[in-house]
C-alpha atoms as a PDB file:
ATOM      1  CA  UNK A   1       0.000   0.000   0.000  1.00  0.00           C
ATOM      2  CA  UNK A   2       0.749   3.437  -0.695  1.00  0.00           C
ATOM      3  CA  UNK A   3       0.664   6.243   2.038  1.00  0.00           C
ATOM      4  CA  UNK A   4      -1.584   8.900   0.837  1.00  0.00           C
ATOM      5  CA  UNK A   5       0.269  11.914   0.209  1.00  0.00           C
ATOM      6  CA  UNK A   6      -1.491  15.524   0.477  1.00  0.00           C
ATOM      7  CA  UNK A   7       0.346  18.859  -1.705  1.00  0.00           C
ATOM      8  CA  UNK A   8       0.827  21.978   0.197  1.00  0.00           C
ATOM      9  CA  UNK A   9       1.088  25.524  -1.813  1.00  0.00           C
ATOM     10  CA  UNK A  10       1.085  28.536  -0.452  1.00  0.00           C
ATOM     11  CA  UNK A  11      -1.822  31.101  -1.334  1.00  0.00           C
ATOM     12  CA  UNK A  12       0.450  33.368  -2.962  1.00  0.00           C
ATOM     13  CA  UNK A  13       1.913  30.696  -5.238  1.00  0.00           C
ATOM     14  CA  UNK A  14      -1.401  29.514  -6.006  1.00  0.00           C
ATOM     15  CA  UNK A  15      -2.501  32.996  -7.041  1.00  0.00           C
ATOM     16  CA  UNK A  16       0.222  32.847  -9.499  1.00  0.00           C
ATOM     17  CA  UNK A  17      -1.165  29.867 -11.280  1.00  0.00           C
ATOM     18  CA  UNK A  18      -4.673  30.248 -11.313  1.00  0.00           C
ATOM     19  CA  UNK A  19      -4.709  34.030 -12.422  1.00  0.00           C
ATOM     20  CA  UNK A  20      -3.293  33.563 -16.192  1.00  0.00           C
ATOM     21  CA  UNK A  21      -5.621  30.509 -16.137  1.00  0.00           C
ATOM     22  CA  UNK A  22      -8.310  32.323 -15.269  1.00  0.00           C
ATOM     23  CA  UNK A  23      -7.511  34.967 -17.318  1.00  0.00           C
ATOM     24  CA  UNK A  24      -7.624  32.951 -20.436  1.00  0.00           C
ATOM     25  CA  UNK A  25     -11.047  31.388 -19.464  1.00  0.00           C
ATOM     26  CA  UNK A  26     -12.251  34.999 -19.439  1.00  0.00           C
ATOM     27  CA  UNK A  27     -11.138  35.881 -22.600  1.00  0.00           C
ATOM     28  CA  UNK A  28     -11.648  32.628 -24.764  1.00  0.00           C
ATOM     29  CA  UNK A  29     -15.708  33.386 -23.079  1.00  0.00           C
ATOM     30  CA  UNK A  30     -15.583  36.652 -24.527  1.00  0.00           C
ATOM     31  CA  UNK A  31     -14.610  35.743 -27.497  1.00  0.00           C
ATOM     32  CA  UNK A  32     -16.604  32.753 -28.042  1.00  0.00           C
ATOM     33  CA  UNK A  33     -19.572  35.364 -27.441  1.00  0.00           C
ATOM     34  CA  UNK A  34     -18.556  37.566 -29.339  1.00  0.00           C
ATOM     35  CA  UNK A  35     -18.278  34.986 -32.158  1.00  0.00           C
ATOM     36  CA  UNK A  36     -21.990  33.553 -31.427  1.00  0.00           C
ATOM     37  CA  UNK A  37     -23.671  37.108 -30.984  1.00  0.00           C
ATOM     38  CA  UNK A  38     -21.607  39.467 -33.686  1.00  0.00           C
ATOM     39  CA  UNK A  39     -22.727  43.265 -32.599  1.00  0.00           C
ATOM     40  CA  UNK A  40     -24.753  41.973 -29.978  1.00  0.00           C
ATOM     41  CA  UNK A  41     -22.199  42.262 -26.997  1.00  0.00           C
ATOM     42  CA  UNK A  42     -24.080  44.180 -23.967  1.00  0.00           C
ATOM     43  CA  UNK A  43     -23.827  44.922 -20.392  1.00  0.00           C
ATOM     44  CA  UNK A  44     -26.636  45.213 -18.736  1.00  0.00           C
ATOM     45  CA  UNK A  45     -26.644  47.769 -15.829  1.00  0.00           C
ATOM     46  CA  UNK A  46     -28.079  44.448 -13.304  1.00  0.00           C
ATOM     47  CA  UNK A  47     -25.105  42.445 -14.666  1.00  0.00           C
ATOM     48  CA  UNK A  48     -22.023  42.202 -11.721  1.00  0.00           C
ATOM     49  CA  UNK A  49     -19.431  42.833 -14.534  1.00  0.00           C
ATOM     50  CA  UNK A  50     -21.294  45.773 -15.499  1.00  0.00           C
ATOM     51  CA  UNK A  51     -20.541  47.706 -11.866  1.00  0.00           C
ATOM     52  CA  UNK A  52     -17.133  45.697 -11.833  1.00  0.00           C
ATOM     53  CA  UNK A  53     -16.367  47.548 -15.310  1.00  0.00           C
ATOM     54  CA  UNK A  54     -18.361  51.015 -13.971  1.00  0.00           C
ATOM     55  CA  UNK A  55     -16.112  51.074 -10.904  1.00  0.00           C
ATOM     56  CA  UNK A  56     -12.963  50.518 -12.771  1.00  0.00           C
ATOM     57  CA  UNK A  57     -13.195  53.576 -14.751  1.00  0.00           C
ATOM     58  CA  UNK A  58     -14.177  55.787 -11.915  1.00  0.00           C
ATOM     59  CA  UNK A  59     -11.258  54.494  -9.952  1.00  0.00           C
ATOM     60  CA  UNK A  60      -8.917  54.890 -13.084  1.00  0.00           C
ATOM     61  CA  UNK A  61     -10.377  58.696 -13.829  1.00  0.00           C
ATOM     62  CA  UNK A  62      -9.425  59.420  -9.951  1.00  0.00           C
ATOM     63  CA  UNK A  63      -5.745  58.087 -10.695  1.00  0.00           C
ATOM     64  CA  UNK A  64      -6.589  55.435  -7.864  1.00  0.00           C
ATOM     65  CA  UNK A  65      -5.690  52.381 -10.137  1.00  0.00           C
ATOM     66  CA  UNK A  66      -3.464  52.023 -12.609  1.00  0.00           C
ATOM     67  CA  UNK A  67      -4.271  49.326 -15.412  1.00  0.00           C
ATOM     68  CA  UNK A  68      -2.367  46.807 -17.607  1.00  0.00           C
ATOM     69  CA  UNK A  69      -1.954  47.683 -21.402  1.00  0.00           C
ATOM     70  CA  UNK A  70      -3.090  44.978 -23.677  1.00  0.00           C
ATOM     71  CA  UNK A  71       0.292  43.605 -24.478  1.00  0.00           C
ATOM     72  CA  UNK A  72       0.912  42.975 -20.534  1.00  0.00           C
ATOM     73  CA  UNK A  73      -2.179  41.000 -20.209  1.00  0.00           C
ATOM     74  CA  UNK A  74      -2.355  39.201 -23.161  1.00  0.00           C
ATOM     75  CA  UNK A  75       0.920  39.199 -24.351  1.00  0.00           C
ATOM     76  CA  UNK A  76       0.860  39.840 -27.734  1.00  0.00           C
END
């Protein structure tokens, strides 16, 4: 018999892993949307993204948060 073995990892090292994941789960969504509704990509003020996305730009217009240019996120 085996002994059963259990990982560790440390929150910060897990954040490191699972943000460029999730990050690419986001965007492959979007586009696949995009690709399935052409012109028909909307926000709806009830939508949680919607106030995510709302807050964002007030917090960028008061020079509270600085954001990553396209290349940084995605790479390209």
């Amino acid at each position: 018999m085996t002994p059963n073995k259990q990982a560790s990892i440390k929150i910060e090292d897990l954040l490191k892993i699972l943000e460029p994941l999730i990050r690419r789960v986001v965007r492959e969504e979007l586009d696949r949307i995009v690709q399935n509704e052409p012109g028909i990509f909307l926000l709806n003020p009830d939508m949680p993204l919607y106030e995510d996305i709302q807050d964002l730009t007030r917090r960028k217009k008061q020079g509270k948060i600085a954001l990553y240019s396209h290349k940084e996120v995605w790479g390209e």
